[in-house]
C-alpha atoms as a PDB file:
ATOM      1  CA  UNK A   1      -0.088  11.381  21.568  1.00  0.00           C
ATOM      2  CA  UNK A   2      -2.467   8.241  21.951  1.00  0.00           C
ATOM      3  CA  UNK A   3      -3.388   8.710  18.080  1.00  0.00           C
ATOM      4  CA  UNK A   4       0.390   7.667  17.198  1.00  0.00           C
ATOM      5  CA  UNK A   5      -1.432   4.076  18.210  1.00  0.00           C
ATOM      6  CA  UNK A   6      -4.504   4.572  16.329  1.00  0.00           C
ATOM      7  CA  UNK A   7      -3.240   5.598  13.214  1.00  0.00           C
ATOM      8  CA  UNK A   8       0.199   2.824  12.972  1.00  0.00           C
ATOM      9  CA  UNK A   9      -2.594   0.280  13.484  1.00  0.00           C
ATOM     10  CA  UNK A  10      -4.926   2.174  10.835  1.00  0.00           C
ATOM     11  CA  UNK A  11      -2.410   2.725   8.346  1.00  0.00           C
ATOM     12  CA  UNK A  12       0.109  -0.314   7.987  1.00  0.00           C
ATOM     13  CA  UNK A  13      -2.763  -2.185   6.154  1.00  0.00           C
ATOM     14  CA  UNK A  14      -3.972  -0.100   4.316  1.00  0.00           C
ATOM     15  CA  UNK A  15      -0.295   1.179   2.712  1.00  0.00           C
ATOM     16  CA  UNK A  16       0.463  -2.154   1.532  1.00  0.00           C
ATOM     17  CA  UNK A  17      -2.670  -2.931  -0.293  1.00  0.00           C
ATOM     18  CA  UNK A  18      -3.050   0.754  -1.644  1.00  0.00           C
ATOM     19  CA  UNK A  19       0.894   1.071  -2.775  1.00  0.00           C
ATOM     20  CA  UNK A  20       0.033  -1.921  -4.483  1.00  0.00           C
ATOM     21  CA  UNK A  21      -2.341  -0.890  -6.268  1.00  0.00           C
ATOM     22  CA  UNK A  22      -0.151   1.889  -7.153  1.00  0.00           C
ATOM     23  CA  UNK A  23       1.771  -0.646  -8.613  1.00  0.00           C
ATOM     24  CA  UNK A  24       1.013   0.252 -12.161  1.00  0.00           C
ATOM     25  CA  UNK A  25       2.614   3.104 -11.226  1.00  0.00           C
ATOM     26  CA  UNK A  26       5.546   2.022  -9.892  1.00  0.00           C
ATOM     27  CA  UNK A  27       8.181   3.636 -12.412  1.00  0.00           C
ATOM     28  CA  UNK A  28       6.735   6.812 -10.634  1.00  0.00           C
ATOM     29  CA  UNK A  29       7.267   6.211  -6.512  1.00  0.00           C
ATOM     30  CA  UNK A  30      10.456   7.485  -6.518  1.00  0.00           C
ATOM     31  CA  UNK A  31      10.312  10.305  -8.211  1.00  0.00           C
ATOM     32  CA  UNK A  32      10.125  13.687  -7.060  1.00  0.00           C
ATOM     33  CA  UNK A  33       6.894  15.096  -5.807  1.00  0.00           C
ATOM     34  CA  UNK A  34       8.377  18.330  -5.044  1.00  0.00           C
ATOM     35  CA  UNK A  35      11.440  20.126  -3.456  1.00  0.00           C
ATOM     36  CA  UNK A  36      10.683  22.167  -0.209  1.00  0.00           C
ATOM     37  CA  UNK A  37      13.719  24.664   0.651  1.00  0.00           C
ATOM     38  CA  UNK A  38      15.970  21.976  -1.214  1.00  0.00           C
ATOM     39  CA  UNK A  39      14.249  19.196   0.859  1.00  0.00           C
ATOM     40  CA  UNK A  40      13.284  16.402  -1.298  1.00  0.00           C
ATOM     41  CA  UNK A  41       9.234  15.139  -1.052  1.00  0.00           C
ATOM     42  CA  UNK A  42       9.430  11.462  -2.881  1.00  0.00           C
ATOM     43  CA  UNK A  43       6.140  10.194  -4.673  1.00  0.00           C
ATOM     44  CA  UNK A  44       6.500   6.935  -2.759  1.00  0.00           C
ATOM     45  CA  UNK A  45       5.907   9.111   0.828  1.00  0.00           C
ATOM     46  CA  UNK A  46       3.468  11.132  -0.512  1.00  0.00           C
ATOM     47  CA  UNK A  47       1.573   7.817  -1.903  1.00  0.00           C
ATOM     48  CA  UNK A  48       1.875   6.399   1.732  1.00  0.00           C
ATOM     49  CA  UNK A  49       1.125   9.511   3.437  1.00  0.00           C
ATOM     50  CA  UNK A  50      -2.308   9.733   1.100  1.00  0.00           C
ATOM     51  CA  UNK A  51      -3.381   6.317   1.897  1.00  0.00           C
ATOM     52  CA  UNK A  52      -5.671   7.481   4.507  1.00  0.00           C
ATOM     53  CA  UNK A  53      -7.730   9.838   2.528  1.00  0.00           C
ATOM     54  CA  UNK A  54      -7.557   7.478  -0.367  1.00  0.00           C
ATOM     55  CA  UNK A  55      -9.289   5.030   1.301  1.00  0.00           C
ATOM     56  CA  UNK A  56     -11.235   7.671   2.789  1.00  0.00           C
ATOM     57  CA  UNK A  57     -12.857   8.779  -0.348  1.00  0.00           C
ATOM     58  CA  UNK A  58     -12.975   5.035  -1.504  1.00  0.00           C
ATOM     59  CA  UNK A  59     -10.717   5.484  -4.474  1.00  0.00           C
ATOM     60  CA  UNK A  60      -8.775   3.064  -6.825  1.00  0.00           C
ATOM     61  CA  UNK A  61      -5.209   4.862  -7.923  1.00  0.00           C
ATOM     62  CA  UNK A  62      -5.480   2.563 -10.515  1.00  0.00           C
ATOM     63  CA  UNK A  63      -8.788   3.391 -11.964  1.00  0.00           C
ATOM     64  CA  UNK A  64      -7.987   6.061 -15.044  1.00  0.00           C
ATOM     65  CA  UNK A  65     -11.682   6.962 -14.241  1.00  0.00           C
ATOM     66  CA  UNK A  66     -10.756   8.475 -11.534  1.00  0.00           C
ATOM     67  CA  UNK A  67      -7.550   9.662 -12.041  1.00  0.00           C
ATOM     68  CA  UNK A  68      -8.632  13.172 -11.106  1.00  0.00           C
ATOM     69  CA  UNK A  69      -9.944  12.900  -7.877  1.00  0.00           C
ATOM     70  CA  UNK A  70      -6.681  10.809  -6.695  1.00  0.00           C
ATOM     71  CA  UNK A  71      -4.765  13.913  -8.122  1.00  0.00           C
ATOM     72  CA  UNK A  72      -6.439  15.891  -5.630  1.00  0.00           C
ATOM     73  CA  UNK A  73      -6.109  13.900  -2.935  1.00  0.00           C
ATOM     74  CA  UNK A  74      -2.574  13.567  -3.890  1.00  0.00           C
ATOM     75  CA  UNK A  75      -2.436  17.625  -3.915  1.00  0.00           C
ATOM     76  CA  UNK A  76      -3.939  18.142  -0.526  1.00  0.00           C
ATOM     77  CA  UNK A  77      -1.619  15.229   1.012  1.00  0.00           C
ATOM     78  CA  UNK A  78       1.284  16.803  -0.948  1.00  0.00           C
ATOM     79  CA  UNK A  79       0.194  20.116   0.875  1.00  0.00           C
ATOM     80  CA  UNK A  80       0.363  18.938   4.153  1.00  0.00           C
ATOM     81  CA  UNK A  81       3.666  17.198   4.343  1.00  0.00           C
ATOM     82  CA  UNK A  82       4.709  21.052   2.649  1.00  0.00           C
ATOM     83  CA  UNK A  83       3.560  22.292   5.857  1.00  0.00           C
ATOM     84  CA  UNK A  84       5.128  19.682   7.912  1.00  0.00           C
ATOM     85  CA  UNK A  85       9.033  20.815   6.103  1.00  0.00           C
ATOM     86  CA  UNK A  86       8.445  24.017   6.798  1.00  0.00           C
ATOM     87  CA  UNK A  87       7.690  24.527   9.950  1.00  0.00           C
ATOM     88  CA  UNK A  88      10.072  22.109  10.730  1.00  0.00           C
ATOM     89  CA  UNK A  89      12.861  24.127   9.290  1.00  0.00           C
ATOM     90  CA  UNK A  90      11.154  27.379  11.260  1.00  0.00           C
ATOM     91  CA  UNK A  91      12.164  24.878  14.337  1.00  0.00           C
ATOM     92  CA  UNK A  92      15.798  25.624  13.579  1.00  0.00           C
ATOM     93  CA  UNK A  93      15.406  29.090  12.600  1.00  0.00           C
ATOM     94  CA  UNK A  94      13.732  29.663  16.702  1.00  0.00           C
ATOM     95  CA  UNK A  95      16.366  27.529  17.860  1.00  0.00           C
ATOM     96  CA  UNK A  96      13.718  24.603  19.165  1.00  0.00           C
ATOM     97  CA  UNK A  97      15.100  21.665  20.212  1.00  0.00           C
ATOM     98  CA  UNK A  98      13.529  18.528  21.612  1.00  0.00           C
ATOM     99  CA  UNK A  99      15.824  16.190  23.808  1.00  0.00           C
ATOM    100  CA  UNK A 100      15.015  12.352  24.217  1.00  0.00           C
ATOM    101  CA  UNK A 101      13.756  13.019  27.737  1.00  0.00           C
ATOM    102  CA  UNK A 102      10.714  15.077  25.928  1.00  0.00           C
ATOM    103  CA  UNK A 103       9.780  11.707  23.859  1.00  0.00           C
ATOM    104  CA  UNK A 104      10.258   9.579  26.415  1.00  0.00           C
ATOM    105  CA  UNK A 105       7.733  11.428  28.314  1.00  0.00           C
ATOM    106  CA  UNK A 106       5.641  11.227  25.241  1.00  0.00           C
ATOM    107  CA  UNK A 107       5.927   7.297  25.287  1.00  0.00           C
ATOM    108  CA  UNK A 108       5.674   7.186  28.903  1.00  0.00           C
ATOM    109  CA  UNK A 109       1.903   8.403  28.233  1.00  0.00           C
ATOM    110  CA  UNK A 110       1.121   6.483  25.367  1.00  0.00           C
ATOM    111  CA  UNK A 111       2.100   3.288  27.110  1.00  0.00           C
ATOM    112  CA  UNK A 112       0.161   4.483  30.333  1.00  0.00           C
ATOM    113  CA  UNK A 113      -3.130   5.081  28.151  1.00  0.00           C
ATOM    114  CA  UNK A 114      -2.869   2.221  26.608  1.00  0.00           C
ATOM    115  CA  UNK A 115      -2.112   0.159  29.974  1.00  0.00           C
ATOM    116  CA  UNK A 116       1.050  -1.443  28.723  1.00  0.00           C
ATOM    117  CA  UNK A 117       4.448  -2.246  30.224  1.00  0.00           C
ATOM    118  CA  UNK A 118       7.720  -1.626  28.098  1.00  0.00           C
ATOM    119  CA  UNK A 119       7.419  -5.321  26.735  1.00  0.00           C
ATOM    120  CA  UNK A 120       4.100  -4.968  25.725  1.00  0.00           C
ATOM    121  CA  UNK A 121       4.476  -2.056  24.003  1.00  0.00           C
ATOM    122  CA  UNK A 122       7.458  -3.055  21.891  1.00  0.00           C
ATOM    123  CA  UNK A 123       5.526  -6.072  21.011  1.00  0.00           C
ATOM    124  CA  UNK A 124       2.676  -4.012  19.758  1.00  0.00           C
ATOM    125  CA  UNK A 125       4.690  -2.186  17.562  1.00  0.00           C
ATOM    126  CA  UNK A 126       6.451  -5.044  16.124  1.00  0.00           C
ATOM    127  CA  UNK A 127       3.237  -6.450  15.728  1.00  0.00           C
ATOM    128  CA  UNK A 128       2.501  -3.473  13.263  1.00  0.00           C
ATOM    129  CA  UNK A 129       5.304  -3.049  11.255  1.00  0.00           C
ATOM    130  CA  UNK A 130       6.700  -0.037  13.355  1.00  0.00           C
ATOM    131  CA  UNK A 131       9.881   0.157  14.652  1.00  0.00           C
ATOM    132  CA  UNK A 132      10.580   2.422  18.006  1.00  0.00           C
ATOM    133  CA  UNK A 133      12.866   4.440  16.384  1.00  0.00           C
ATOM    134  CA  UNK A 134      10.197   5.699  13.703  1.00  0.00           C
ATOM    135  CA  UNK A 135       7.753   5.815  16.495  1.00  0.00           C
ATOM    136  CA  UNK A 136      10.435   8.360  18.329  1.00  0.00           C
ATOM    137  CA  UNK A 137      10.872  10.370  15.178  1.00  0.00           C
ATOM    138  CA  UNK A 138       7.217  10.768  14.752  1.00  0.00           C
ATOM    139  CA  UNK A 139       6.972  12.235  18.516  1.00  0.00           C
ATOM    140  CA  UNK A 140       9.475  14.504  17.538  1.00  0.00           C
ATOM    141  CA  UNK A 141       7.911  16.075  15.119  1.00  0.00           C
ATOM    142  CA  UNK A 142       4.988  15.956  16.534  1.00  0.00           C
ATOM    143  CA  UNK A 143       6.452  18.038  19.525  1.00  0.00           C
ATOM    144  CA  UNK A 144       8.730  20.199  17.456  1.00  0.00           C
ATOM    145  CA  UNK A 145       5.281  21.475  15.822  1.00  0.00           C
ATOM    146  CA  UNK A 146       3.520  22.295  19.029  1.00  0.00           C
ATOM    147  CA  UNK A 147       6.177  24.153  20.389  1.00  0.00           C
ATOM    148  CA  UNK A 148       6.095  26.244  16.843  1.00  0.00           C
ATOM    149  CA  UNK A 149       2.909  26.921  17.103  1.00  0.00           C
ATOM    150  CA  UNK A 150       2.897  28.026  20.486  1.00  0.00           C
ATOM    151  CA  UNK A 151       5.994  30.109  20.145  1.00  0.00           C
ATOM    152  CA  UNK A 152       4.272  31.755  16.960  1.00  0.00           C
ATOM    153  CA  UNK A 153       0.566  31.317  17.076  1.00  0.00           C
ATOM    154  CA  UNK A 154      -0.756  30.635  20.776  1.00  0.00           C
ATOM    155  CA  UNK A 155       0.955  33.373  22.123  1.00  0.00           C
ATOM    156  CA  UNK A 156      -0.035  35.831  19.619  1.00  0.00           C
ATOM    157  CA  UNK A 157      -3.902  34.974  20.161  1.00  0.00           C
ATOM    158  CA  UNK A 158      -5.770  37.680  22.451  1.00  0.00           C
ATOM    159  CA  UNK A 159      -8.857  36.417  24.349  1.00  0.00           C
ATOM    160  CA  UNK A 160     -10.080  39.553  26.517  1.00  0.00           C
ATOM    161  CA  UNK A 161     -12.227  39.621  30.105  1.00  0.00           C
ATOM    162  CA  UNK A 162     -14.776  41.209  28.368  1.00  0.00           C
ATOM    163  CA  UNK A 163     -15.037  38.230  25.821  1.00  0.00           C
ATOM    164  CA  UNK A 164     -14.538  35.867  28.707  1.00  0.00           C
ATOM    165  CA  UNK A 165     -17.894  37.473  30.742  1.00  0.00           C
ATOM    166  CA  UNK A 166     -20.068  37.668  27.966  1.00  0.00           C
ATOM    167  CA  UNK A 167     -19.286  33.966  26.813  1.00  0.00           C
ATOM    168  CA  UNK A 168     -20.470  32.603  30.321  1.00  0.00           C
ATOM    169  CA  UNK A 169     -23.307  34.974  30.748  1.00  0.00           C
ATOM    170  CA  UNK A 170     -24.370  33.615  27.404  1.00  0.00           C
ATOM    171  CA  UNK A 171     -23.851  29.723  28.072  1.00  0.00           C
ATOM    172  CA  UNK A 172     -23.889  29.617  32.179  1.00  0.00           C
ATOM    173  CA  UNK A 173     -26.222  26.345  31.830  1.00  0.00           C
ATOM    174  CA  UNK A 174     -23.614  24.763  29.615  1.00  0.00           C
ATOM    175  CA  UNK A 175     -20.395  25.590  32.228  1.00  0.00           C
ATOM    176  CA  UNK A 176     -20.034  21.596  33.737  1.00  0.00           C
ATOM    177  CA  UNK A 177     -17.329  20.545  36.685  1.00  0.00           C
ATOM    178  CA  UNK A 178     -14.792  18.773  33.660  1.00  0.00           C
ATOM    179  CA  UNK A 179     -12.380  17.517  36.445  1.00  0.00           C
ATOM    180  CA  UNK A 180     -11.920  13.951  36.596  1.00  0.00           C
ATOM    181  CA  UNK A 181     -13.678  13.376  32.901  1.00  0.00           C
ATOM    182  CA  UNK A 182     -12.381  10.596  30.389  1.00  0.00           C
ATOM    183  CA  UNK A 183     -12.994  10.194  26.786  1.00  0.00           C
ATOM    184  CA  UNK A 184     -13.521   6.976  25.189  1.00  0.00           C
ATOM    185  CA  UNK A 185     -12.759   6.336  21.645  1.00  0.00           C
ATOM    186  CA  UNK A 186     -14.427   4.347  19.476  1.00  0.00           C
ATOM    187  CA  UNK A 187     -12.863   4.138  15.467  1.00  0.00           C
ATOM    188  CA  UNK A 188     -15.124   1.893  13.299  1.00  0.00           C
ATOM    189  CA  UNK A 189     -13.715  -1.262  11.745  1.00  0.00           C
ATOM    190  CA  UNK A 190     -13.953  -0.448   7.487  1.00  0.00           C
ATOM    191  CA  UNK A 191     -16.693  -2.949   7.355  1.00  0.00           C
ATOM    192  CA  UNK A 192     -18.468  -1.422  10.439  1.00  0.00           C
ATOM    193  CA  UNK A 193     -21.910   0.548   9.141  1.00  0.00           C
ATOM    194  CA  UNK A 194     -20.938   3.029  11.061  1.00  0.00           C
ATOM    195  CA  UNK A 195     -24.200   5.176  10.484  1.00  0.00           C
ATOM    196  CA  UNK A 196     -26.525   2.154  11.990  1.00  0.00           C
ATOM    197  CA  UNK A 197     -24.038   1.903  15.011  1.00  0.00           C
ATOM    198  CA  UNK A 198     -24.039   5.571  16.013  1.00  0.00           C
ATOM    199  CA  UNK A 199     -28.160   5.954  15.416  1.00  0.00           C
ATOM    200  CA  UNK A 200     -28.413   2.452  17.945  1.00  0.00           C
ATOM    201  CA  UNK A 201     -25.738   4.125  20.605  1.00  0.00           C
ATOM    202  CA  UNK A 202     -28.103   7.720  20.034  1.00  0.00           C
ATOM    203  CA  UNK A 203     -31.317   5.612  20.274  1.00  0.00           C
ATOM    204  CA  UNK A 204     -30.091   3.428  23.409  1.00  0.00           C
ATOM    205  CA  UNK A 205     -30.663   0.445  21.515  1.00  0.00           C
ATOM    206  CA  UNK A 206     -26.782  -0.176  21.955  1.00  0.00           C
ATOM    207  CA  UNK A 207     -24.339   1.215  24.475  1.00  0.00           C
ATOM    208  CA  UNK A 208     -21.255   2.772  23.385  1.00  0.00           C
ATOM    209  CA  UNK A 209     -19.528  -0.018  25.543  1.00  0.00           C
ATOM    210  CA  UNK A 210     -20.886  -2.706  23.475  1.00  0.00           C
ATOM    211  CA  UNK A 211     -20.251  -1.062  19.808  1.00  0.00           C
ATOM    212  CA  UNK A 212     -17.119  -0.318  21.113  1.00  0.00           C
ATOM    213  CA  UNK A 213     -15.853  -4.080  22.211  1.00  0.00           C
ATOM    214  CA  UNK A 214     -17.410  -5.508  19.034  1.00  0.00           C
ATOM    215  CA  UNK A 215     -16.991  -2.552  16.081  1.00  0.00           C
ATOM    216  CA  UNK A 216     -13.836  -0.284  17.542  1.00  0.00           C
ATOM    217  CA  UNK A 217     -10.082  -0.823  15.976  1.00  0.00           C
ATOM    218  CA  UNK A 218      -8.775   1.810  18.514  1.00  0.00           C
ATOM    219  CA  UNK A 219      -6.625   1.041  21.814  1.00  0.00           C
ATOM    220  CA  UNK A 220      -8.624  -0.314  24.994  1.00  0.00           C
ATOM    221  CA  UNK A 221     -11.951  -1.405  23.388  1.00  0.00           C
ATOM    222  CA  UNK A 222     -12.109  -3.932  25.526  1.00  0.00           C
ATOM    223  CA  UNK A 223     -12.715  -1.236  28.188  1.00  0.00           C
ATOM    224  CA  UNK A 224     -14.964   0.866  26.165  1.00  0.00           C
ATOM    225  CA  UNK A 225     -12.508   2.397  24.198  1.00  0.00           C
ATOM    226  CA  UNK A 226     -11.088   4.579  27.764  1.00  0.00           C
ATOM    227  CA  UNK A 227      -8.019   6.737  26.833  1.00  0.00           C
ATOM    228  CA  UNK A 228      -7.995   7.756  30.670  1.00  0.00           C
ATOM    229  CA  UNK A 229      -8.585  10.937  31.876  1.00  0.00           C
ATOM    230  CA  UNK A 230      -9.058  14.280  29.702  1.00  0.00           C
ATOM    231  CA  UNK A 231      -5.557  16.403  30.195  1.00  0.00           C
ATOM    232  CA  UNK A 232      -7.510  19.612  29.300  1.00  0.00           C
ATOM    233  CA  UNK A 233      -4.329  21.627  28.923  1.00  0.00           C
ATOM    234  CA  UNK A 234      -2.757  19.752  26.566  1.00  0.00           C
ATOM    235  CA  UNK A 235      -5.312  19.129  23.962  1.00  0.00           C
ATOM    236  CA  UNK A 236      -4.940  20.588  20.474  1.00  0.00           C
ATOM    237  CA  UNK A 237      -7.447  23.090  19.212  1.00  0.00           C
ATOM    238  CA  UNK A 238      -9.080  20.492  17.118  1.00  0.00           C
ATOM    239  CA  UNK A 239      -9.634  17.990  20.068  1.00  0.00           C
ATOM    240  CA  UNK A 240     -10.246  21.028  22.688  1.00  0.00           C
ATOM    241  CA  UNK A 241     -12.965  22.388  20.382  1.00  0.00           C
ATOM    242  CA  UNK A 242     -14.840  18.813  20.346  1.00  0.00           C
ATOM    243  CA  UNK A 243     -14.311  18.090  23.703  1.00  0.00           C
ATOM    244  CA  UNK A 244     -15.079  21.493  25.632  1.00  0.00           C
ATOM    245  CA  UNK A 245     -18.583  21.420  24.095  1.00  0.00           C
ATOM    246  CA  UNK A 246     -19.493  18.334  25.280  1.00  0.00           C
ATOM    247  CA  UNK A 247     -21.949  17.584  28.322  1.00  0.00           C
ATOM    248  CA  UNK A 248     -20.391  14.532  30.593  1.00  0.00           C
ATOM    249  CA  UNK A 249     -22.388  11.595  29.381  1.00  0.00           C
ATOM    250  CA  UNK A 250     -22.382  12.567  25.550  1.00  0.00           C
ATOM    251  CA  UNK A 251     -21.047  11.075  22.618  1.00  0.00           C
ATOM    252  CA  UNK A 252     -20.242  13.277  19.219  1.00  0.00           C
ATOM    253  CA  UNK A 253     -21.675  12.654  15.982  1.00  0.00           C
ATOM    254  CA  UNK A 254     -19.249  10.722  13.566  1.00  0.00           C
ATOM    255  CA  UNK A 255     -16.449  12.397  12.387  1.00  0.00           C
ATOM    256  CA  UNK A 256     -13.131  11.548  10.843  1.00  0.00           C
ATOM    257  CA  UNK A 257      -9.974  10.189  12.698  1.00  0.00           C
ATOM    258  CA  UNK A 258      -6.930   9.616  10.246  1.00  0.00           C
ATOM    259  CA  UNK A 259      -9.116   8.539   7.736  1.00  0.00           C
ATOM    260  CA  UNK A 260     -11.620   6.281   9.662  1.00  0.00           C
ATOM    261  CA  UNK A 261     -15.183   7.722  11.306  1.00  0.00           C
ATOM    262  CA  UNK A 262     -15.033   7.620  14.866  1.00  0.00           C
ATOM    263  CA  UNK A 263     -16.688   8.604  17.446  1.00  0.00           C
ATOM    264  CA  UNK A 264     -16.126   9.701  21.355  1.00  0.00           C
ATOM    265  CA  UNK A 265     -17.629   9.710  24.775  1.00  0.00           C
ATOM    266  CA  UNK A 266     -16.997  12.036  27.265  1.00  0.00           C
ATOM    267  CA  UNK A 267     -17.387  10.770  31.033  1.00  0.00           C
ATOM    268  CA  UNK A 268     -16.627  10.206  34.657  1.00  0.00           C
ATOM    269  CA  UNK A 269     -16.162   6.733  35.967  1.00  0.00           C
ATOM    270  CA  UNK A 270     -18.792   5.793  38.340  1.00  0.00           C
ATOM    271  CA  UNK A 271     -21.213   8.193  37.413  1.00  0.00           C
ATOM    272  CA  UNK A 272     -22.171  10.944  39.971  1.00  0.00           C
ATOM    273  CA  UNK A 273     -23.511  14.674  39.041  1.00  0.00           C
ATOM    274  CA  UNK A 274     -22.902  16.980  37.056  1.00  0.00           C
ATOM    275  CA  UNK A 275     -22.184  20.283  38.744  1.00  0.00           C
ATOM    276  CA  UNK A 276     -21.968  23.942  37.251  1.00  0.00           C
ATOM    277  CA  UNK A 277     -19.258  25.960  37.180  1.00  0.00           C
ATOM    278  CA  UNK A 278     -18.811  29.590  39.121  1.00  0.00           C
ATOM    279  CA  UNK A 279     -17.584  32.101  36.781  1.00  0.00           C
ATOM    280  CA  UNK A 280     -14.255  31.942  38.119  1.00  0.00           C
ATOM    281  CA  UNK A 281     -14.203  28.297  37.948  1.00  0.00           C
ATOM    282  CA  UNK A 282     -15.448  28.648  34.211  1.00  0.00           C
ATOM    283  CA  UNK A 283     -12.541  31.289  32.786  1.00  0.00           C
ATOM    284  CA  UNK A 284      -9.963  28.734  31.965  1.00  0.00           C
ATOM    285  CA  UNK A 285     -12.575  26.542  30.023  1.00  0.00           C
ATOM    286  CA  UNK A 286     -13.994  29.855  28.311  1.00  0.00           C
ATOM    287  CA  UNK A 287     -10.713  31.090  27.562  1.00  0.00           C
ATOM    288  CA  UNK A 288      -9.448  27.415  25.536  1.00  0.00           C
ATOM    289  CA  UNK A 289     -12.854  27.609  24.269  1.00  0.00           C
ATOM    290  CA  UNK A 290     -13.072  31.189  22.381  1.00  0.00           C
ATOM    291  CA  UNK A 291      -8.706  30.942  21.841  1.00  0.00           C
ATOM    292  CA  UNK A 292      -9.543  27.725  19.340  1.00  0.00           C
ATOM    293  CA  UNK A 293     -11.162  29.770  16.141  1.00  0.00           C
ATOM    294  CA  UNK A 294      -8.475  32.543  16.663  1.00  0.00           C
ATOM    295  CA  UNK A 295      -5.874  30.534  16.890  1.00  0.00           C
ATOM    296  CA  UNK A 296      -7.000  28.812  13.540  1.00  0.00           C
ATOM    297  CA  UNK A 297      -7.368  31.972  12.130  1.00  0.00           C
ATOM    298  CA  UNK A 298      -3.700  33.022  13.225  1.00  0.00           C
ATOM    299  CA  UNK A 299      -2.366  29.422  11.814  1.00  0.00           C
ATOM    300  CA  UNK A 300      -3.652  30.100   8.408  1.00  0.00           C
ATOM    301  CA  UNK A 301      -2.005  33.892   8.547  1.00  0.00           C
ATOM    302  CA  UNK A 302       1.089  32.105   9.641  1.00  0.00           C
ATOM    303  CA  UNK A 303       1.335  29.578   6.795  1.00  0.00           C
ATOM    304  CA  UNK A 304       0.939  31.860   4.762  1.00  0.00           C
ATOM    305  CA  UNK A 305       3.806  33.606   5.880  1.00  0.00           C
ATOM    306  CA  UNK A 306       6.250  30.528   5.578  1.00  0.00           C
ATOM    307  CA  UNK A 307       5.013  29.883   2.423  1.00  0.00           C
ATOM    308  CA  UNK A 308       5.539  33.222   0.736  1.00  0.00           C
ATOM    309  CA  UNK A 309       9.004  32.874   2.528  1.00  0.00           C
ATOM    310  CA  UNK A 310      10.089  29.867   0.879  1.00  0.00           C
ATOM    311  CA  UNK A 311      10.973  28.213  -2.533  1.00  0.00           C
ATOM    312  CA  UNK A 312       8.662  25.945  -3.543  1.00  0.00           C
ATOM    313  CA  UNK A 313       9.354  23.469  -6.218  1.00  0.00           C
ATOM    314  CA  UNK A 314       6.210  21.346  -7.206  1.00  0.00           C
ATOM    315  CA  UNK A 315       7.021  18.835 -10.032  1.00  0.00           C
ATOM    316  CA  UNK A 316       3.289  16.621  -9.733  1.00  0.00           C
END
């Protein structure tokens, strides 16, 4: 949930100066992008939900030059929020609900990672452009999703002992004590050169602390980017995946947050050894770690399956 703050602070900006340069195409925003089960996709939302990969692939929607490649980012964007309709509507075919207690939870966390009080965190959200109650309906969504996917995906995924065995016997050197571990996250400013910054913090000639308090747009960089303590059961595959094949002390390569290359560390405060796990102690980290590729695998079968289900009307 602490990437609800990452991306409202990411994306505010960068809608208003990329819907304006839509703005030669402003006769189009509100018409239809497509029609989902009768639900209504508007161009305006799909512009906004694009921005991110727009700026990504360092486009101008105005540019006729490149009028193709915003098509496509427009197509995978459009595909996406598809997704995000239907498996919403699954939601109310299984009967999944999510009361307010659920989000407040959610915001409980995010304010706790973020080491803010109620005030604080209103103000940050006035502060970009985002009201509570879209915050809230965000979460929802957010958590209506997970609960789909483990209802119809997770549980349907098969990891057996045998797998289990083999994987440790294979990577027993690899197996570290993950208890107590915190990830830092560091998501480069646009004018960052993010390439230079991650060869000094590989070299040593920089610390990921310092990058992080000068270069990061993320929550807490002021603390070196800390999001608190890794909740290992409660990661998505994506994050899981990166995570779970980290050594404490490491930090990834650059990849891409909502648009924007980041990077993470993975560590304990204070320091102190690493240890290696028993095989017993290892299962629950093998098991999340061979699960991830299956469950993607499953996903894909499963969209699919809502999408040969449903009436798509794409009018792009």
């Amino acid at each position: 949930m602490r990437e609800y703050t990452v991306r409202k602070t990411l994306v505010f900006a960068l809608v208003i100066c990329f819907m304006t340069a839509f703005g030669a195409q402003a006769a189009q925003i509100n018409k239809v992008a497509a029609v989902v089960n009768g639900q209504v996709i508007t161009m305006f939302d799909l512009q906004k939900n694009a921005v991110p990969d727009l700026m990504r692939a360092r486009v101008n929607p105005n540019d006729p030059a490149q009028a193709t490649a915003v098509d496509a980012i427009l197509r995978k964007a459009l595909d996406g929020m598809i997704m995000d309709i239907l498996v919403v509507q699954e939601a109310k075919r299984l009967k999944v609900t999510i009361s307010p207690s659920d989000v407040d939870a959610e915001i409980t966390k995010i304010m706790k990672g973020n080491n803010l009080n109620k005030q604080q965190f209103e103000e940050k959200l006035a502060q970009q452009k985002t009201s509570v109650a879209e915050l809230r309906k965000n979460i929802e969504k957010s958590l209506i999703r997970q609960r789909v996917m483990a209802m119809e995906v997770a549980r349907r995924v098969v990891v057996t002992p045998e797998e289990v065995k083999a994987y440790y016997d294979s990577h027993k050197d690899t197996m570290y004590d993950r208890t107590g571990l915190h990830m830092a996250l560091l998501v480069y400013h646009p004018n960052a050169n993010a390439a230079a910054l991650a060869a000094q913090i590989k070299s040593g000639a920089a610390s990921f602390e310092e990058v992080t308090r000068k270069y990061s747009i993320a929550p807490n960089k002021e603390n070196g980017g800390d999001m608190g303590p890794v909740e290992w059961d409660k990661l998505n595959p994506e994050w899981e995946a990166r995570l779970s094949k980290m050594k404490p002390g490491e930090v990834t390569d650059i990849f891409e947050l909502q648009g924007r290359k980041a990077q993470v560390r993975l560590y304990r405060p204070g320091g102190g050894e690493m240890k290696l796990l028993t095989f017993e102690q290892a299962k629950p980290m093998i098991d999340g770690i061979l699960r991830q590729p299956k469950a993607m695998e499953r996903f894909e079968d499963y969209s699919n399956q809502l999408r040969s289900r449903a009436v798509i009307d794409i009018r792009m």
